[in-house]
PDB file of N, CA and C in Angstrom:
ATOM      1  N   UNK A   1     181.410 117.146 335.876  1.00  0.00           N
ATOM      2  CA  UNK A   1     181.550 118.451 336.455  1.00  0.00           C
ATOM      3  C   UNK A   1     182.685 118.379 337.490  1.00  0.00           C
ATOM      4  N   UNK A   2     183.650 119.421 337.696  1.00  0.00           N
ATOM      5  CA  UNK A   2     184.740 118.775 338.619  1.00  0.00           C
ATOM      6  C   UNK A   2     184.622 120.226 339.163  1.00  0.00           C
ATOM      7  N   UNK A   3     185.581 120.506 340.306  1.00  0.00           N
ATOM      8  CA  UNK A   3     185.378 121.542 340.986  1.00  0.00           C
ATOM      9  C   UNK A   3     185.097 122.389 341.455  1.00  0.00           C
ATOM     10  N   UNK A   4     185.976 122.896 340.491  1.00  0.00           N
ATOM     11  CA  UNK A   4     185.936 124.313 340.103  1.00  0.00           C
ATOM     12  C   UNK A   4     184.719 124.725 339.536  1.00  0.00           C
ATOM     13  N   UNK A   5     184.191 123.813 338.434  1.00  0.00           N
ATOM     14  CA  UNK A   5     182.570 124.154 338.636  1.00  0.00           C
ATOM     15  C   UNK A   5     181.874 124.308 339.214  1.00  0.00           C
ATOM     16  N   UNK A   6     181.870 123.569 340.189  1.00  0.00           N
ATOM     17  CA  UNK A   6     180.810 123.763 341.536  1.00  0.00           C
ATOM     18  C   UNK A   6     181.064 124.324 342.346  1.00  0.00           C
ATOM     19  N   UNK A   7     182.452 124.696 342.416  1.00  0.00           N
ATOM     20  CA  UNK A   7     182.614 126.206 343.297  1.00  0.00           C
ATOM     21  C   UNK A   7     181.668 127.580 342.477  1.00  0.00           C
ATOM     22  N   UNK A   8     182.010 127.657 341.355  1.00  0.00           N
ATOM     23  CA  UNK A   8     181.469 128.799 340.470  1.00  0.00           C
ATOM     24  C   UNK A   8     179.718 128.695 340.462  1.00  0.00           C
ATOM     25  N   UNK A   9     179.328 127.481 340.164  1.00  0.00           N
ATOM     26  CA  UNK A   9     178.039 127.441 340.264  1.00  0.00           C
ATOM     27  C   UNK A   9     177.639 127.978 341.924  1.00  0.00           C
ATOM     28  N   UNK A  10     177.877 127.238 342.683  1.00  0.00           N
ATOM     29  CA  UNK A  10     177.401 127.712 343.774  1.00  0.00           C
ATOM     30  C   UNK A  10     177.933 129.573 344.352  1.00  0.00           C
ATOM     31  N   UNK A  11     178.713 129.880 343.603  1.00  0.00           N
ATOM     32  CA  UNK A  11     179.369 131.477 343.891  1.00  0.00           C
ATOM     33  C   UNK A  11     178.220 132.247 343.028  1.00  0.00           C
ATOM     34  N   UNK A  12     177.692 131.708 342.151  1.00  0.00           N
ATOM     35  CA  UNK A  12     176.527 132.079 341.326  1.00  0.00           C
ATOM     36  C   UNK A  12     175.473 132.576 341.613  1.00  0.00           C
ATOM     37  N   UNK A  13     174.755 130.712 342.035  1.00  0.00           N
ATOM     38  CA  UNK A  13     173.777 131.260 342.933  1.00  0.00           C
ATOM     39  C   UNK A  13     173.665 131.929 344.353  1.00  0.00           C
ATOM     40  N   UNK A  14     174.585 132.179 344.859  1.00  0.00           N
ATOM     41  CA  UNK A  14     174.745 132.725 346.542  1.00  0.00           C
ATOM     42  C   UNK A  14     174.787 134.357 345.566  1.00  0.00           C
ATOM     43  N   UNK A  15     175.665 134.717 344.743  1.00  0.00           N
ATOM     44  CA  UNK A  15     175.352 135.894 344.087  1.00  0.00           C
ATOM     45  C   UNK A  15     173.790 136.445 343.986  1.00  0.00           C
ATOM     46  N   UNK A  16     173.318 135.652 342.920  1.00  0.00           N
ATOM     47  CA  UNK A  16     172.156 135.886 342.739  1.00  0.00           C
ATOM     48  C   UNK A  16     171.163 135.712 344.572  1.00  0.00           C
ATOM     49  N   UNK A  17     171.354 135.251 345.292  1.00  0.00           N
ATOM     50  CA  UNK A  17     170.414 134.991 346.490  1.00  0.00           C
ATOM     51  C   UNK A  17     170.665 136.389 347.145  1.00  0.00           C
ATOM     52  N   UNK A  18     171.835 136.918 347.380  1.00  0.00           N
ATOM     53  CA  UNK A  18     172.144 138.616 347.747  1.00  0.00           C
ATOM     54  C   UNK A  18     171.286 139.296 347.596  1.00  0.00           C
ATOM     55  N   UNK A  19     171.635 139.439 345.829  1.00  0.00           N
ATOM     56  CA  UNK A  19     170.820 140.328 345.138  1.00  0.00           C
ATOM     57  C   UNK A  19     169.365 140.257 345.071  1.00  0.00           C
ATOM     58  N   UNK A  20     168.481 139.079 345.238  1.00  0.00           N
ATOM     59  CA  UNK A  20     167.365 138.599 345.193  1.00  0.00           C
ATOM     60  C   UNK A  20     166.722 139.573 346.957  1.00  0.00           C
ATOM     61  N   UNK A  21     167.423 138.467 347.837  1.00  0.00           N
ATOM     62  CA  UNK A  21     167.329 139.478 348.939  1.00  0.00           C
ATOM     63  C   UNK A  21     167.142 140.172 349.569  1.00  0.00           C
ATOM     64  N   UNK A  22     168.115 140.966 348.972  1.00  0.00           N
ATOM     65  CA  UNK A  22     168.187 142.697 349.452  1.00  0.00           C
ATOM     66  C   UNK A  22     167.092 143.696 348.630  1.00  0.00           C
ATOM     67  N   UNK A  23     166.859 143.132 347.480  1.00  0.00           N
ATOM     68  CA  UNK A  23     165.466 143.226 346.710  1.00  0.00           C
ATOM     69  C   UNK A  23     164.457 143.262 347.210  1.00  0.00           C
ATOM     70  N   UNK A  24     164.152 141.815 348.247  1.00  0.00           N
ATOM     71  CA  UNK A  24     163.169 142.128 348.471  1.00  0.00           C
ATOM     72  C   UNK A  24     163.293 142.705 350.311  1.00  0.00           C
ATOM     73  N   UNK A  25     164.191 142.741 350.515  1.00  0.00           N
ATOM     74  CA  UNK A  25     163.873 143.632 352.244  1.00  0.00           C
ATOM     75  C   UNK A  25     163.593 145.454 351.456  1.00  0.00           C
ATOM     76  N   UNK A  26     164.650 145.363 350.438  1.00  0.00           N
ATOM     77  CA  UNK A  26     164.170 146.986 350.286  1.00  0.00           C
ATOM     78  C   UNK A  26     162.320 146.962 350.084  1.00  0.00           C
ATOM     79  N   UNK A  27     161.785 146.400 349.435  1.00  0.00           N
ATOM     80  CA  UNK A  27     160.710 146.287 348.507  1.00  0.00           C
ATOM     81  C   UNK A  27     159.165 146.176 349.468  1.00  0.00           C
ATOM     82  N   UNK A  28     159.592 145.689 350.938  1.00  0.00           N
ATOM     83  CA  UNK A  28     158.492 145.670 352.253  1.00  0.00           C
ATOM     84  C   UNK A  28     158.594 146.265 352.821  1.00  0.00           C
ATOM     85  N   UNK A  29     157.639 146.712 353.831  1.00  0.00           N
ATOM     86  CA  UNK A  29     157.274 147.724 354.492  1.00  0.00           C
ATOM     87  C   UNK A  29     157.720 147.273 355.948  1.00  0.00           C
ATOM     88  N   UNK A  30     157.650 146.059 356.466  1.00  0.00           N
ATOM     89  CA  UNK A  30     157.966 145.555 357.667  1.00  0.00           C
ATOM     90  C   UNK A  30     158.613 144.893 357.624  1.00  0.00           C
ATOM     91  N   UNK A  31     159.641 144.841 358.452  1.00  0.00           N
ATOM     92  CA  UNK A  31     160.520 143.988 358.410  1.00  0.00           C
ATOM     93  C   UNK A  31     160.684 143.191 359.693  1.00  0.00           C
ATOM     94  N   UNK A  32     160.126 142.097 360.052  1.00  0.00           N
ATOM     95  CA  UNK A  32     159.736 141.121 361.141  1.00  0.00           C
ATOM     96  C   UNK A  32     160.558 139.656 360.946  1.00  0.00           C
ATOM     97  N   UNK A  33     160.609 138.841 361.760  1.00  0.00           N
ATOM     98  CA  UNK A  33     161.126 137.623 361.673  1.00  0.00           C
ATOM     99  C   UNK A  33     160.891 136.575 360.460  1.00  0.00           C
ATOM    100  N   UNK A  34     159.479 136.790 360.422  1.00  0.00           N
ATOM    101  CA  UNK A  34     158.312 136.137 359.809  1.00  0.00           C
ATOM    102  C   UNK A  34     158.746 136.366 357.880  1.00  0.00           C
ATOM    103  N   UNK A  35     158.836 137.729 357.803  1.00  0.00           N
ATOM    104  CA  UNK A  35     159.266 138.538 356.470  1.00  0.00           C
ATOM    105  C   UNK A  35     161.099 137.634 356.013  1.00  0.00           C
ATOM    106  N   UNK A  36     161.352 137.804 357.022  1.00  0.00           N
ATOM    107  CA  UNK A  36     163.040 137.530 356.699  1.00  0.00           C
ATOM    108  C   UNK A  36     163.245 136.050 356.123  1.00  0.00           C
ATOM    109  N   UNK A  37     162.136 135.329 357.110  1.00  0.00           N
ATOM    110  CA  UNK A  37     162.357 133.658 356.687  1.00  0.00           C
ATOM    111  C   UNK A  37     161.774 133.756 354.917  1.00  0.00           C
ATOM    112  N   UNK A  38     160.268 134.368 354.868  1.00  0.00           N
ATOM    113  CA  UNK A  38     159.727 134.245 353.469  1.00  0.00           C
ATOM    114  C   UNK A  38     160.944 134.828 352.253  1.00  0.00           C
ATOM    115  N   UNK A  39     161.063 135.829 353.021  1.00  0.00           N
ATOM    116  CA  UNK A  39     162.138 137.007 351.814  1.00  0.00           C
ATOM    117  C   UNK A  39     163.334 135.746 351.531  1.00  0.00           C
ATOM    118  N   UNK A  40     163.991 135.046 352.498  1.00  0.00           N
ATOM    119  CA  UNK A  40     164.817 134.614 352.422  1.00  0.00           C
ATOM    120  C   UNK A  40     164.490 132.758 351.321  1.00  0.00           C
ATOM    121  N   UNK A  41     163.792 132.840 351.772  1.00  0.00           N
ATOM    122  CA  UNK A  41     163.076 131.315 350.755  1.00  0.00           C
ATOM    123  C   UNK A  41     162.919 131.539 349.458  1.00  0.00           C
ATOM    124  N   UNK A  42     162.116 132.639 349.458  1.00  0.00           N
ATOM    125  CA  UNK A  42     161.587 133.066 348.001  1.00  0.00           C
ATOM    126  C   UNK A  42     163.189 133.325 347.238  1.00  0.00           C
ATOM    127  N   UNK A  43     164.037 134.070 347.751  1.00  0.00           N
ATOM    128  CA  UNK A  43     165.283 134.648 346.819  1.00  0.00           C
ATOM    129  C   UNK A  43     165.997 133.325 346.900  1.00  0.00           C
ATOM    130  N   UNK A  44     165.851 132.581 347.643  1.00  0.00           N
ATOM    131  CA  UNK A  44     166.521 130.613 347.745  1.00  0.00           C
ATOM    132  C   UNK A  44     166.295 130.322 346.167  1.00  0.00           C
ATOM    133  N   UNK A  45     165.143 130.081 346.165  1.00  0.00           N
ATOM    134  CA  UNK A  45     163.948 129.608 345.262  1.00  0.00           C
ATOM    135  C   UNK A  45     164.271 129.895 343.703  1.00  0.00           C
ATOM    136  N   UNK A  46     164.401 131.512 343.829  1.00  0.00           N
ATOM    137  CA  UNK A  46     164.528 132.491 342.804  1.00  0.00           C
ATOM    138  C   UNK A  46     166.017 132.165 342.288  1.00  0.00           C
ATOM    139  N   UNK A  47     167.038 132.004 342.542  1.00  0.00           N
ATOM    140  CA  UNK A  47     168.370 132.106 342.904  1.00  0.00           C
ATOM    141  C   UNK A  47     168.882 130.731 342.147  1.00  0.00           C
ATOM    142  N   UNK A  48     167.991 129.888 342.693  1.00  0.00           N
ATOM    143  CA  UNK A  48     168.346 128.886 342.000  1.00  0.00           C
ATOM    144  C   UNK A  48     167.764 128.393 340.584  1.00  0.00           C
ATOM    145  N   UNK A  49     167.128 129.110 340.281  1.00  0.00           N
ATOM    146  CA  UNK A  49     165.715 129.248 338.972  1.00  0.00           C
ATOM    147  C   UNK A  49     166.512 129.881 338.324  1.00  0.00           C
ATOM    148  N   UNK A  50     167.437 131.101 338.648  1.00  0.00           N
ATOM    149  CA  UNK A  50     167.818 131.789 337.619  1.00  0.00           C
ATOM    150  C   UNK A  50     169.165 131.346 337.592  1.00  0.00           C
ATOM    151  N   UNK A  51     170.389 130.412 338.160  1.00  0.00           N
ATOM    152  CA  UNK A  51     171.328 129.987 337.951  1.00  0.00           C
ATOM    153  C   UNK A  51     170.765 128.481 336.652  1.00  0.00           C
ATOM    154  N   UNK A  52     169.888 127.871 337.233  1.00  0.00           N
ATOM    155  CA  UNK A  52     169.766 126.710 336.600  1.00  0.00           C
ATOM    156  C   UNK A  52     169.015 127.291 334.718  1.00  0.00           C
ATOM    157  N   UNK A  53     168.553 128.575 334.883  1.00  0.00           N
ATOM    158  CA  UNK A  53     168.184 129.042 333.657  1.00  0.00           C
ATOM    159  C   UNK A  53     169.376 129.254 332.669  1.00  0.00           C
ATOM    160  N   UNK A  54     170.301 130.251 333.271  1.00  0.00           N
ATOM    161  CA  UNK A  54     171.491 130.588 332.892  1.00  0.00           C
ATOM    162  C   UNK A  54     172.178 129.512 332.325  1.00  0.00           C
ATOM    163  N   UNK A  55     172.463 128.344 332.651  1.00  0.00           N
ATOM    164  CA  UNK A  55     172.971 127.273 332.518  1.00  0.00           C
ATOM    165  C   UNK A  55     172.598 126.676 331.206  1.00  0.00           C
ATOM    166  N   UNK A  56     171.377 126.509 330.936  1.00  0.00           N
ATOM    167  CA  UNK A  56     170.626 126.246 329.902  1.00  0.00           C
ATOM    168  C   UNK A  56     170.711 126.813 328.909  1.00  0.00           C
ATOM    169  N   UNK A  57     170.588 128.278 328.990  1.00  0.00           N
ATOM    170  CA  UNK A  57     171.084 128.832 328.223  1.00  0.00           C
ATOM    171  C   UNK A  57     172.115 128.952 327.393  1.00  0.00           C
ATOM    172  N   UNK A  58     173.040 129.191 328.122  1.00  0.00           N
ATOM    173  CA  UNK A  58     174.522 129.227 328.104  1.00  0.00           C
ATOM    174  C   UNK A  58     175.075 127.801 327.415  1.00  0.00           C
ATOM    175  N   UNK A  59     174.457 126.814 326.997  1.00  0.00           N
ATOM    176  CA  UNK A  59     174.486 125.404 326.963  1.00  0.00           C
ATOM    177  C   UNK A  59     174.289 125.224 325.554  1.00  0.00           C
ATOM    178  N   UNK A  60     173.239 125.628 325.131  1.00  0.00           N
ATOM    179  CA  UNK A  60     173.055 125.738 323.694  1.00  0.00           C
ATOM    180  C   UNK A  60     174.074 126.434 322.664  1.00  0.00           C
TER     181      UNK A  60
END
């Protein structure tokens, strides 16, 4: 893997972590410190589940 891949992969998942995100701040009712760390883990989590899926995919 040389670079430029891993620039793109990681432009990927930081894409997808946005979108994950902002998903879920729209999606709660409160928005507290507490919410931001979870919201923010979970779309981590998510972000990287669906780059490393993509990949797989895309592979075959």
């Amino acid at each position: 893997m040389n670079r430029r891949t891993t620039l793109l992969i990681a432009a990927e998942a930081l894409a997808w972590w946005c979108v994950l995100a902002a998903l879920w701040l729209v999606l709660i009712s409160t928005v507290d410190t507490l919410e931001r760390v979870v919201g923010a883990s979970a779309a981590g989590v998510a972000a990287l589940a669906a780059t490393a899926a993509r990949r797989v995919v895309s592979a075959r």
